[in-house]
PDB file of N, CA and C in Angstrom:
ATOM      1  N   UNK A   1     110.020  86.208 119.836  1.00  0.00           N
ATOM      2  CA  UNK A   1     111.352  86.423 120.376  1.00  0.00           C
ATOM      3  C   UNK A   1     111.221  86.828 121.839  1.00  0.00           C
ATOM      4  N   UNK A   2     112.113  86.220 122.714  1.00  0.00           N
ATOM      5  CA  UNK A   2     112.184  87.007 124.703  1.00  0.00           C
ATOM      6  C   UNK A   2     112.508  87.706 124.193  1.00  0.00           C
ATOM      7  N   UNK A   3     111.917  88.160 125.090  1.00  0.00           N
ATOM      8  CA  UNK A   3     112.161  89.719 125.860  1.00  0.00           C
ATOM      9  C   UNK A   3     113.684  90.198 126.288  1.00  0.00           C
ATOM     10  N   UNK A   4     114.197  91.130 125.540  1.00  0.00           N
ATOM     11  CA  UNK A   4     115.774  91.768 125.408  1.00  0.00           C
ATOM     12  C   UNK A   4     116.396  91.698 124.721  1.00  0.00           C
ATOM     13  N   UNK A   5     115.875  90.268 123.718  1.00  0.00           N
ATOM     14  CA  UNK A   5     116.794  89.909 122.114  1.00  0.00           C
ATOM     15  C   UNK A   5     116.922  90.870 121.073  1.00  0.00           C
ATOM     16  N   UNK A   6     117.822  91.548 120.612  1.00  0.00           N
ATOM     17  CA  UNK A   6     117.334  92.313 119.739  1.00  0.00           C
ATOM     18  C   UNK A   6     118.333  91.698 118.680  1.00  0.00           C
ATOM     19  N   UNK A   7     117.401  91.703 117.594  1.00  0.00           N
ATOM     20  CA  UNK A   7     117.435  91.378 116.062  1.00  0.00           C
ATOM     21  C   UNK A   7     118.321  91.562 115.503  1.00  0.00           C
ATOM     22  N   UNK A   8     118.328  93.091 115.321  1.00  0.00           N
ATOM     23  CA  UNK A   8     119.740  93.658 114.329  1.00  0.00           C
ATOM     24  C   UNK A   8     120.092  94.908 115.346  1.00  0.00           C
ATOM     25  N   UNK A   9     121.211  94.670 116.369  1.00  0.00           N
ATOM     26  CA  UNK A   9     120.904  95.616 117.144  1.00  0.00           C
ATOM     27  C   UNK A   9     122.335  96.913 117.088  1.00  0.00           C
ATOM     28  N   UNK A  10     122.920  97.289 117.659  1.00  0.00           N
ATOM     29  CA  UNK A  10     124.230  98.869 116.957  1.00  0.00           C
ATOM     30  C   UNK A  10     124.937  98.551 118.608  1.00  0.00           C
ATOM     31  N   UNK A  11     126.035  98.550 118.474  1.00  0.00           N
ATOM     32  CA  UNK A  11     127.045  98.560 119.358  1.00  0.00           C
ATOM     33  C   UNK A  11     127.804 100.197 119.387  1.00  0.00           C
ATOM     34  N   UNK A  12     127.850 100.739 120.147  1.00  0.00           N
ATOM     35  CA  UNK A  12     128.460 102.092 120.426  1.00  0.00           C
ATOM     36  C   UNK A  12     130.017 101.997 120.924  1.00  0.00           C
ATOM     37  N   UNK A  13     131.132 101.992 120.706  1.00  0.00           N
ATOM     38  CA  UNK A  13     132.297 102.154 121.034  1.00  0.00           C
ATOM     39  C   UNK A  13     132.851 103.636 121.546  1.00  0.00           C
ATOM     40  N   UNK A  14     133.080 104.039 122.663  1.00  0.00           N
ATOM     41  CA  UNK A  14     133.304 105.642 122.808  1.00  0.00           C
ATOM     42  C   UNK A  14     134.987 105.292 123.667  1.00  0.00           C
ATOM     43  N   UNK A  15     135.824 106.256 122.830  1.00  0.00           N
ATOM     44  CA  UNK A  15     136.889 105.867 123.543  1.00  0.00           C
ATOM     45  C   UNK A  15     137.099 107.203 123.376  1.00  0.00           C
ATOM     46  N   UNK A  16     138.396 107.417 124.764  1.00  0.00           N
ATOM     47  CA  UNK A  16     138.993 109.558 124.983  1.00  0.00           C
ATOM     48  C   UNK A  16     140.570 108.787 125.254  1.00  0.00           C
ATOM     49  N   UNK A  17     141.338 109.695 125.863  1.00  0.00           N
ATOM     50  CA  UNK A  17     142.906 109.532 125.952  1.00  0.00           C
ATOM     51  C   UNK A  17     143.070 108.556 127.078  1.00  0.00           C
ATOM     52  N   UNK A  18     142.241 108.404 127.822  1.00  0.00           N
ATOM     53  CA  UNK A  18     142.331 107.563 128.945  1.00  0.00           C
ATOM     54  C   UNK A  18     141.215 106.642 128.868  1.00  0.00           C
ATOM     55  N   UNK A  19     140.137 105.671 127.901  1.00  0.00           N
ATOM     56  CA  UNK A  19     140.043 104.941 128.470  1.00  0.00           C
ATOM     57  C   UNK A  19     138.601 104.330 127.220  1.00  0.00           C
ATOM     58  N   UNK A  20     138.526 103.602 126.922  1.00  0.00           N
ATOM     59  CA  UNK A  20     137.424 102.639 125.613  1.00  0.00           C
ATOM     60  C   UNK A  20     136.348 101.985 126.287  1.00  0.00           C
ATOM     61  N   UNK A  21     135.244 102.636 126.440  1.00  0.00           N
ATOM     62  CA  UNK A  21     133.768 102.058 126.882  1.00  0.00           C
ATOM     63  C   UNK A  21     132.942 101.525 125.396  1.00  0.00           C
ATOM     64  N   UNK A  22     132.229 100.732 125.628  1.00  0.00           N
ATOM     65  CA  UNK A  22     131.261  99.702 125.055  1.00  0.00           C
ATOM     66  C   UNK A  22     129.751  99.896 125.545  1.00  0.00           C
ATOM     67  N   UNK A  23     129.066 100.387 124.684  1.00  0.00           N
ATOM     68  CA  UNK A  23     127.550 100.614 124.934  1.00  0.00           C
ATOM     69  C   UNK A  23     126.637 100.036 124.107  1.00  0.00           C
ATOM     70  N   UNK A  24     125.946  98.895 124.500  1.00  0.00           N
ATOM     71  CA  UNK A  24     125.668  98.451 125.857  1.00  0.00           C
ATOM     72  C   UNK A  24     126.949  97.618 126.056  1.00  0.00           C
ATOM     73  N   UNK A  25     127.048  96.748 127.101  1.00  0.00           N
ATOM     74  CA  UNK A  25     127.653  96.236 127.592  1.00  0.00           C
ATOM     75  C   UNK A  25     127.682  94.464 127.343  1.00  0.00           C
ATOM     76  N   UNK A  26     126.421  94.164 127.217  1.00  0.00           N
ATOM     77  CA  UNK A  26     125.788  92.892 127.568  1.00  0.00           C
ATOM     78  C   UNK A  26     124.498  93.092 126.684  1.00  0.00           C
ATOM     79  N   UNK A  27     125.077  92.061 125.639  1.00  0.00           N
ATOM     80  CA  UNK A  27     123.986  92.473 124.278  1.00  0.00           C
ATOM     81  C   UNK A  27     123.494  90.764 124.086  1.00  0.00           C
ATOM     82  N   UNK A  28     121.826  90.935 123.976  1.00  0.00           N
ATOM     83  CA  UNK A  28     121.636  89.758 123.552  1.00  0.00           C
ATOM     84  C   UNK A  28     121.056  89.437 122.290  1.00  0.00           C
ATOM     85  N   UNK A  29     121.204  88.385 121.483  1.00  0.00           N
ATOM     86  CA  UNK A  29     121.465  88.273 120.058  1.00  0.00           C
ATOM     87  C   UNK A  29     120.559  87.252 119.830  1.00  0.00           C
ATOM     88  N   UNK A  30     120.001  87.238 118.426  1.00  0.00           N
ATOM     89  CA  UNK A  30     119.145  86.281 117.849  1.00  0.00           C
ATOM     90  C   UNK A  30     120.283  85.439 116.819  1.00  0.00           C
ATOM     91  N   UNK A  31     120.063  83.856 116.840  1.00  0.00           N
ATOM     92  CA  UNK A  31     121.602  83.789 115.235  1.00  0.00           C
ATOM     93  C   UNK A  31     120.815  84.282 113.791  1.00  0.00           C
ATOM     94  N   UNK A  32     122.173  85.086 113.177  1.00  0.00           N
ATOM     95  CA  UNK A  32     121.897  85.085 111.978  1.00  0.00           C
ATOM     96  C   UNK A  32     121.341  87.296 112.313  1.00  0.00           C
ATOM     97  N   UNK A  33     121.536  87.603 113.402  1.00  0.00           N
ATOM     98  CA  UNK A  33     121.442  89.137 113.700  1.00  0.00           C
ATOM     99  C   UNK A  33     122.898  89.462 113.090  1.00  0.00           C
ATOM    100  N   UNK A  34     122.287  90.997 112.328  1.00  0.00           N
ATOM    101  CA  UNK A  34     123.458  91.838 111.947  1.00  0.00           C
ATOM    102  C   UNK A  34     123.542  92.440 113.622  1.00  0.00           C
ATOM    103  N   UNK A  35     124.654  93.012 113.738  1.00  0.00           N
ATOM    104  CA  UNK A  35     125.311  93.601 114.787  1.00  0.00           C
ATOM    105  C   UNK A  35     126.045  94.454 114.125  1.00  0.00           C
ATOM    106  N   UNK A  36     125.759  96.025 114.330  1.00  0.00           N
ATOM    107  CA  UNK A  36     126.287  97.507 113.752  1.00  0.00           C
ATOM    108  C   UNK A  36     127.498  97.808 114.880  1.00  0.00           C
ATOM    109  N   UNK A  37     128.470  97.619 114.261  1.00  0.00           N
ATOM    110  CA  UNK A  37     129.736  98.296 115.637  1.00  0.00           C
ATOM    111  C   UNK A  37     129.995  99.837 114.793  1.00  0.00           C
ATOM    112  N   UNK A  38     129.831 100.891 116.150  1.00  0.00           N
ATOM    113  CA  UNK A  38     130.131 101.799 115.553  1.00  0.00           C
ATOM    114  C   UNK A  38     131.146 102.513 116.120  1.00  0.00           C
ATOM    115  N   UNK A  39     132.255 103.178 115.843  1.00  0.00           N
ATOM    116  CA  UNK A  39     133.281 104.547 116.765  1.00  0.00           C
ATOM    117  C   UNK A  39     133.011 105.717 116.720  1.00  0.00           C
ATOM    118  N   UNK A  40     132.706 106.182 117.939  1.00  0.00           N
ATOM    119  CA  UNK A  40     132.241 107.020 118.035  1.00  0.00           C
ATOM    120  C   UNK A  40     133.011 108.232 118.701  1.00  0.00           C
ATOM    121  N   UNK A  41     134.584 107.400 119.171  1.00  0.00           N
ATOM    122  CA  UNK A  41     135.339 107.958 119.732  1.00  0.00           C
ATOM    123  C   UNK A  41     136.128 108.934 118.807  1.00  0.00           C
ATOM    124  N   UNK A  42     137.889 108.847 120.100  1.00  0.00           N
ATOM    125  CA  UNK A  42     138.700 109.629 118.910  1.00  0.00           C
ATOM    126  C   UNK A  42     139.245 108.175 118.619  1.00  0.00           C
ATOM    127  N   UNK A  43     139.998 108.484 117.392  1.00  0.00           N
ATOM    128  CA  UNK A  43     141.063 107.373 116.453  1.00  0.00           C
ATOM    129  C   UNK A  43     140.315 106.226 116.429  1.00  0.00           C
ATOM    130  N   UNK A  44     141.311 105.462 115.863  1.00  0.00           N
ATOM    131  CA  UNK A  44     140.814 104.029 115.004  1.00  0.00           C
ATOM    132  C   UNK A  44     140.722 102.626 116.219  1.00  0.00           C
ATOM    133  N   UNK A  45     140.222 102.147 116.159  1.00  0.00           N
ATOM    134  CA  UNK A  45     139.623 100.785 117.378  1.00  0.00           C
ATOM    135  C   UNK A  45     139.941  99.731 116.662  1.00  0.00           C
ATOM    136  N   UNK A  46     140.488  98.401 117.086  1.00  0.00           N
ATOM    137  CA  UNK A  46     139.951  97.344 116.696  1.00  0.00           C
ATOM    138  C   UNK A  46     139.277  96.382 117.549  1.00  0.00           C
ATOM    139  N   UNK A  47     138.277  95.698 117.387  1.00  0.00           N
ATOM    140  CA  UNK A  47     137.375  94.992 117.947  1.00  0.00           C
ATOM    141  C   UNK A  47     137.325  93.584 117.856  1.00  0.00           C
ATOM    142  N   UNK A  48     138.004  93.131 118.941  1.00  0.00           N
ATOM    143  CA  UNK A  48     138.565  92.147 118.700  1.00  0.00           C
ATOM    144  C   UNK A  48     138.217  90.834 119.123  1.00  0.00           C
ATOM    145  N   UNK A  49     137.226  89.909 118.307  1.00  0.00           N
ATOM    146  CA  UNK A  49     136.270  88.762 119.577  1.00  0.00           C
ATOM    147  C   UNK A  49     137.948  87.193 118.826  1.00  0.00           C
ATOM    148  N   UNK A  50     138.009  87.018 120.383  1.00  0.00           N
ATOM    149  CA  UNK A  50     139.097  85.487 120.698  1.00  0.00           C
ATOM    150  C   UNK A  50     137.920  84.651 120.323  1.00  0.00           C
ATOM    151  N   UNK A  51     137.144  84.097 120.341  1.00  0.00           N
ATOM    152  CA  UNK A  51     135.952  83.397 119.065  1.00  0.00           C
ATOM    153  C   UNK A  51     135.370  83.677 118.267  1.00  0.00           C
ATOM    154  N   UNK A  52     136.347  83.448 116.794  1.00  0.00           N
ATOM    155  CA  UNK A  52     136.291  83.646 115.511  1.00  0.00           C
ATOM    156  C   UNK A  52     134.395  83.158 115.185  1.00  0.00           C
ATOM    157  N   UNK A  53     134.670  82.219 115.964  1.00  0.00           N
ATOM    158  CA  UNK A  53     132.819  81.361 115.742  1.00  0.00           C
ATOM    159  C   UNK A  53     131.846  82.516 115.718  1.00  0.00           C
ATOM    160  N   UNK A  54     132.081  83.191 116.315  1.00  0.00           N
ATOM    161  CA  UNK A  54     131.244  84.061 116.250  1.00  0.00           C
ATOM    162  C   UNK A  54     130.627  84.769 115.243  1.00  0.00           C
ATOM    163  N   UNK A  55     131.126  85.929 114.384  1.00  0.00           N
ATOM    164  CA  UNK A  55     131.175  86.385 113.580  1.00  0.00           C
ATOM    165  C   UNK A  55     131.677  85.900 111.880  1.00  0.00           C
ATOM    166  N   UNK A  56     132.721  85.026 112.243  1.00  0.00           N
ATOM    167  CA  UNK A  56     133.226  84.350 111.499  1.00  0.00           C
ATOM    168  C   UNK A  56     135.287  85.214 110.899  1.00  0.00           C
ATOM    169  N   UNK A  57     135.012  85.949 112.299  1.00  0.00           N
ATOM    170  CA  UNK A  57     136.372  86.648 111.815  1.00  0.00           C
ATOM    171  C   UNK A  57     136.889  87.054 113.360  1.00  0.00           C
ATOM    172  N   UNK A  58     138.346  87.411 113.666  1.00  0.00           N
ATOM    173  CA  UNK A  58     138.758  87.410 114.630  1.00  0.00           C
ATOM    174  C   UNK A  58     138.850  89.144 115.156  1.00  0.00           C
ATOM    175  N   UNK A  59     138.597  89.797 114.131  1.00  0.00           N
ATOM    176  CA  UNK A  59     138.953  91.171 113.888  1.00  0.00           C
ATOM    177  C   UNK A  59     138.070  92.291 113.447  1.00  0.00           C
ATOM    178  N   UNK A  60     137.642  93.177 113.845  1.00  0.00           N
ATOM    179  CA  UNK A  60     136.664  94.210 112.826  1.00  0.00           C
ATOM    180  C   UNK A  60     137.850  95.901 113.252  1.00  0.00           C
ATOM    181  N   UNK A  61     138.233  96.412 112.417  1.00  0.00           N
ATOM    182  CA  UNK A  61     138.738  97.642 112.441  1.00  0.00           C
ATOM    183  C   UNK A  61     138.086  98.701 112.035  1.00  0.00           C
ATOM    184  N   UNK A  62     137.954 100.105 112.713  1.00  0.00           N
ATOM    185  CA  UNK A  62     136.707 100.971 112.782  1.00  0.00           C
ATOM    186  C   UNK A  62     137.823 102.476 112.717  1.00  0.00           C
ATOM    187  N   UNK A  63     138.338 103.192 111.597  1.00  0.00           N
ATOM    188  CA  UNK A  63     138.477 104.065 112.095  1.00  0.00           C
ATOM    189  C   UNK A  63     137.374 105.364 112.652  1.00  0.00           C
ATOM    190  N   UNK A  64     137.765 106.848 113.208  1.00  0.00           N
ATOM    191  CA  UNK A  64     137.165 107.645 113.594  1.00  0.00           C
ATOM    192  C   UNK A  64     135.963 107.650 113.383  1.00  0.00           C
ATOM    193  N   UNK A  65     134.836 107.583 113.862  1.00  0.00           N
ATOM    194  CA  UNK A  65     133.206 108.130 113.120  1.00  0.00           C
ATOM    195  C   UNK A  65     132.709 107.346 111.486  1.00  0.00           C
ATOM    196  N   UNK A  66     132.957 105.704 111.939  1.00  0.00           N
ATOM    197  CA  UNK A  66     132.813 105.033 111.135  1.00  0.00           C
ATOM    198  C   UNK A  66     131.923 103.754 111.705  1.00  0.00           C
ATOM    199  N   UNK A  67     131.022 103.146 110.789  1.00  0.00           N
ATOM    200  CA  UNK A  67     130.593 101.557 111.405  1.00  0.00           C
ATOM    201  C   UNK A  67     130.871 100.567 110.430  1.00  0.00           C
ATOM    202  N   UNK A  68     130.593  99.561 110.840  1.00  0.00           N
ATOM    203  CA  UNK A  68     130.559  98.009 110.208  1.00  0.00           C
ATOM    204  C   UNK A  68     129.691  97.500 110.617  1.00  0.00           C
ATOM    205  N   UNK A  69     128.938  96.624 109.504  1.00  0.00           N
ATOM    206  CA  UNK A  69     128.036  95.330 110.129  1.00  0.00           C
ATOM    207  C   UNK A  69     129.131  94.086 110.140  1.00  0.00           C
ATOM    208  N   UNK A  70     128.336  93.524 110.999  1.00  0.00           N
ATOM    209  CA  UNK A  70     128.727  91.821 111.382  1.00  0.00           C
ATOM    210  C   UNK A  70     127.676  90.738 111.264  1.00  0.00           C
ATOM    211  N   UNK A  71     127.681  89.763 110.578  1.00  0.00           N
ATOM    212  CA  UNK A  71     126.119  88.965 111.024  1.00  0.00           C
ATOM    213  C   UNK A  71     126.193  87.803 112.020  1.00  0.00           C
ATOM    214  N   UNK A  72     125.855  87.534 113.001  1.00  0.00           N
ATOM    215  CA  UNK A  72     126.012  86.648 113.717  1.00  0.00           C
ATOM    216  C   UNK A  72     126.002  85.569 112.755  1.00  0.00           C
ATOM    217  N   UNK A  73     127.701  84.246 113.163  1.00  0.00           N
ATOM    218  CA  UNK A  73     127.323  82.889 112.489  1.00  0.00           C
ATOM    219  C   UNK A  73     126.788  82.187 113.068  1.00  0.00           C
ATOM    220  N   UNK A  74     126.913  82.246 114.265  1.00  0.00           N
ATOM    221  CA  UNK A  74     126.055  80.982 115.832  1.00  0.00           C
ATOM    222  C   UNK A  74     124.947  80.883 115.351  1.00  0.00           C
ATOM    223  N   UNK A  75     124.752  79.497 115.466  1.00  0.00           N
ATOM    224  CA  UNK A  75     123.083  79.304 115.773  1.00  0.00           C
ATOM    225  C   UNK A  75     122.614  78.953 116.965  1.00  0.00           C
ATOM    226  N   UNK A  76     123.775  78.110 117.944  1.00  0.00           N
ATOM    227  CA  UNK A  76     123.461  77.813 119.117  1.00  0.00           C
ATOM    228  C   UNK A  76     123.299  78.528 120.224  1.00  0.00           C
ATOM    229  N   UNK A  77     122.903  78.729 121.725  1.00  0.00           N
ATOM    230  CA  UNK A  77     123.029  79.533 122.279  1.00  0.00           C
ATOM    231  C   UNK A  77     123.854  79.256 123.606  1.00  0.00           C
ATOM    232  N   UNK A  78     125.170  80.430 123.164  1.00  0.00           N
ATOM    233  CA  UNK A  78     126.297  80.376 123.681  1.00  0.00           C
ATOM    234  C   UNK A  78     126.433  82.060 124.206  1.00  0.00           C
ATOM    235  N   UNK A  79     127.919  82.370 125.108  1.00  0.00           N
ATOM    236  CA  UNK A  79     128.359  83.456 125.034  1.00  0.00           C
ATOM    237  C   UNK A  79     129.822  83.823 124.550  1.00  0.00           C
ATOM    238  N   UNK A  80     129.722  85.191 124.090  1.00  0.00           N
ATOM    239  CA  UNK A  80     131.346  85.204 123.612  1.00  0.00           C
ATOM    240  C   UNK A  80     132.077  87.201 123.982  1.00  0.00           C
ATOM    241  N   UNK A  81     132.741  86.817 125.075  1.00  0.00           N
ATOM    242  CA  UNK A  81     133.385  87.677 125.161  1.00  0.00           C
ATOM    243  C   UNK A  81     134.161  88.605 124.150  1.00  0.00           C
ATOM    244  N   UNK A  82     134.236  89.791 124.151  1.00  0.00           N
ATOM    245  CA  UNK A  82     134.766  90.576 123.046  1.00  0.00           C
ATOM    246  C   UNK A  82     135.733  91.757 123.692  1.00  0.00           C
ATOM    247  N   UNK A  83     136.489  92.305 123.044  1.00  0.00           N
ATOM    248  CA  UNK A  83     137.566  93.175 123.502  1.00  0.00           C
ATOM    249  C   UNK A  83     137.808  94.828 123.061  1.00  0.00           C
ATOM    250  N   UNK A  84     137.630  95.836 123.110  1.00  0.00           N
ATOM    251  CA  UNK A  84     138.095  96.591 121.665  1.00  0.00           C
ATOM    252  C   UNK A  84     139.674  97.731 121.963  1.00  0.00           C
ATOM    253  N   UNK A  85     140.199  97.579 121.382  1.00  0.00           N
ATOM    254  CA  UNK A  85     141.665  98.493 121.550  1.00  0.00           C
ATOM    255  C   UNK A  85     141.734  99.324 121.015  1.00  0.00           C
ATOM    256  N   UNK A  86     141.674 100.559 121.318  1.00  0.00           N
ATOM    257  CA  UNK A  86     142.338 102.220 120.737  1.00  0.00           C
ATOM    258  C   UNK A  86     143.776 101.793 119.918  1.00  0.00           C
ATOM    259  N   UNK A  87     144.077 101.900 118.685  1.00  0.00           N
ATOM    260  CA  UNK A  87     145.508 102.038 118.004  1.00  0.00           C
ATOM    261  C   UNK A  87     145.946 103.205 118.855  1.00  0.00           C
ATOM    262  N   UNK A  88     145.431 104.612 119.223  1.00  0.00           N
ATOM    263  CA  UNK A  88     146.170 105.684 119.180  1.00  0.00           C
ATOM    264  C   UNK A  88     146.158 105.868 120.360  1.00  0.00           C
ATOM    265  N   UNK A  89     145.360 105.498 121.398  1.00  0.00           N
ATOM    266  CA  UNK A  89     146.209 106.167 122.831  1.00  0.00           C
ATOM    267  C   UNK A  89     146.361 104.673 123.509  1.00  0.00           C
ATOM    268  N   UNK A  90     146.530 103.398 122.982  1.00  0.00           N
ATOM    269  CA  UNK A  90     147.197 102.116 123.187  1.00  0.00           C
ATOM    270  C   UNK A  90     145.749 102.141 124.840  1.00  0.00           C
ATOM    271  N   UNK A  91     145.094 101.686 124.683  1.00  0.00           N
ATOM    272  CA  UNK A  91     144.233 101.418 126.074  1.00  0.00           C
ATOM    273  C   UNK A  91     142.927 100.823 125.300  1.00  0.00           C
ATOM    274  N   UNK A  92     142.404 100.038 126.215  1.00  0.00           N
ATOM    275  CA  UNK A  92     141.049  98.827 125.805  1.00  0.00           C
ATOM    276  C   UNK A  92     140.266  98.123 126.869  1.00  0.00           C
ATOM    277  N   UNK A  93     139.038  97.792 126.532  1.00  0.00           N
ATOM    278  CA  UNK A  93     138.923  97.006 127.415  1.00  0.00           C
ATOM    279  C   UNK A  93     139.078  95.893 128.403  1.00  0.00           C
ATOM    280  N   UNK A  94     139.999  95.534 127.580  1.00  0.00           N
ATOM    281  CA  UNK A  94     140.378  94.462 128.453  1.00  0.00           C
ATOM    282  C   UNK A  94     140.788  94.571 130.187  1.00  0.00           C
ATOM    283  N   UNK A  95     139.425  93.933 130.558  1.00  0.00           N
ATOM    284  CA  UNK A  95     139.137  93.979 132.366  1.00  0.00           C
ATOM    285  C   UNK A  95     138.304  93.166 132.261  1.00  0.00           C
ATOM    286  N   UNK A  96     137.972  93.180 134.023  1.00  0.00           N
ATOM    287  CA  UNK A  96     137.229  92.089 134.303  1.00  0.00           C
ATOM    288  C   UNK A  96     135.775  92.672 133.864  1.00  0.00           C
ATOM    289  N   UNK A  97     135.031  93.995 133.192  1.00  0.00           N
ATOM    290  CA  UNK A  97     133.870  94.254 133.092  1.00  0.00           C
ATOM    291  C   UNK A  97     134.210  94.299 131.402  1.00  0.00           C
ATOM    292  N   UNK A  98     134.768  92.846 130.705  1.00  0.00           N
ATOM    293  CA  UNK A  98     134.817  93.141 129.097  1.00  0.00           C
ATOM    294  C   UNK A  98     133.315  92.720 128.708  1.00  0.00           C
ATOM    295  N   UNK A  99     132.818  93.642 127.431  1.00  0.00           N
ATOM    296  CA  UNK A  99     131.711  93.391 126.769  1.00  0.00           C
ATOM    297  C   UNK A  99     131.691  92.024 126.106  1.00  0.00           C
ATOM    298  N   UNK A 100     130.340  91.799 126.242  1.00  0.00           N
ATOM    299  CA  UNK A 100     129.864  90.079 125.899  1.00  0.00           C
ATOM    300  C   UNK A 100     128.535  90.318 125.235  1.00  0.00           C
ATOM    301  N   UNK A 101     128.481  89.399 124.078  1.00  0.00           N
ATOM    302  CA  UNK A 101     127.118  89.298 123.394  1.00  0.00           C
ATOM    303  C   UNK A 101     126.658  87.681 123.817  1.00  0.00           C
ATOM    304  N   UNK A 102     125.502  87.771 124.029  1.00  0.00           N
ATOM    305  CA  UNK A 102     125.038  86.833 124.215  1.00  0.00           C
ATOM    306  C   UNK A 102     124.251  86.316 123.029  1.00  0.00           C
ATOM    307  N   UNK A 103     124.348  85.088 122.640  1.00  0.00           N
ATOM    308  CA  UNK A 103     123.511  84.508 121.578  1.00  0.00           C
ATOM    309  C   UNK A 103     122.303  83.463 121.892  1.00  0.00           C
ATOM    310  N   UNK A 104     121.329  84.082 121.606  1.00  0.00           N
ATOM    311  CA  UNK A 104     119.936  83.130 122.212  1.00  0.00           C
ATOM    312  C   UNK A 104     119.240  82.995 121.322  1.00  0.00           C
ATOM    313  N   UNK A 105     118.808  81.488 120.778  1.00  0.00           N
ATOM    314  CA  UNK A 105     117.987  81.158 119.203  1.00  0.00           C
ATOM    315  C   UNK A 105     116.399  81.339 120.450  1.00  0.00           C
ATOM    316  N   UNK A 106     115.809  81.488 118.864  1.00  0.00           N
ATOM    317  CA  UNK A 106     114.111  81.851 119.131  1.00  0.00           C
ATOM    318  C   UNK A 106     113.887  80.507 119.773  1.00  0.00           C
ATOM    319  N   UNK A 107     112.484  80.508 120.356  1.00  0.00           N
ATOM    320  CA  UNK A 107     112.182  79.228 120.391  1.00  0.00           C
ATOM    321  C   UNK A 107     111.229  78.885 119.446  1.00  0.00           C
TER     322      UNK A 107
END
């Protein structure tokens, strides 16, 4: 596997009253990797990737101090922008610095 791919790797979500960060930022993926989204913030998130291809769902909902796996469906190597929204203080990433996983097959 290059160098930075990680396998099965944990997504960090930290959101406060003003504002929903994504740690890391720029994640790169093997197909067929679980991907751990976790909240770590206050209230409930949803995480929201506009290419269903991805995951195979448009949606993952996380309340307080909770995770989910996801398994990557891609096999090809593509990128796919992702979003995540606070329900409770209405604020998300959505900007021009939104989190992206990158998907890169072995060679």
């Amino acid at each position: 596997m290059a160098d930075g791919i990680t396998r099965n790797p944990k997504v960090s979500i930290i959101s406060d009253r003003e504002s929903v960060r994504v740690t890391p930022g720029e994640l790169f993926v093997a197909p067929k990797s679980i991907v751990t989204f976790e909240n770590l913030g206050e209230g409930k998130v949803g995480v929201l990737f506009p290419d269903k291809s991805l995951f195979g769902t448009d949606t993952l909902v996380l309340e307080t101090q909770t995770q989910d796996n996801l398994t990557v469906a891609v096999t090809e190597k593509g990128f796919f922008y992702y979003d995540v929204y606070n329900y409770n203080n209405q604020t998300s990433t959505n900007s021009s610095t939104r989190p992206i996983i990158i998907v890169y097959p072995e060679s």
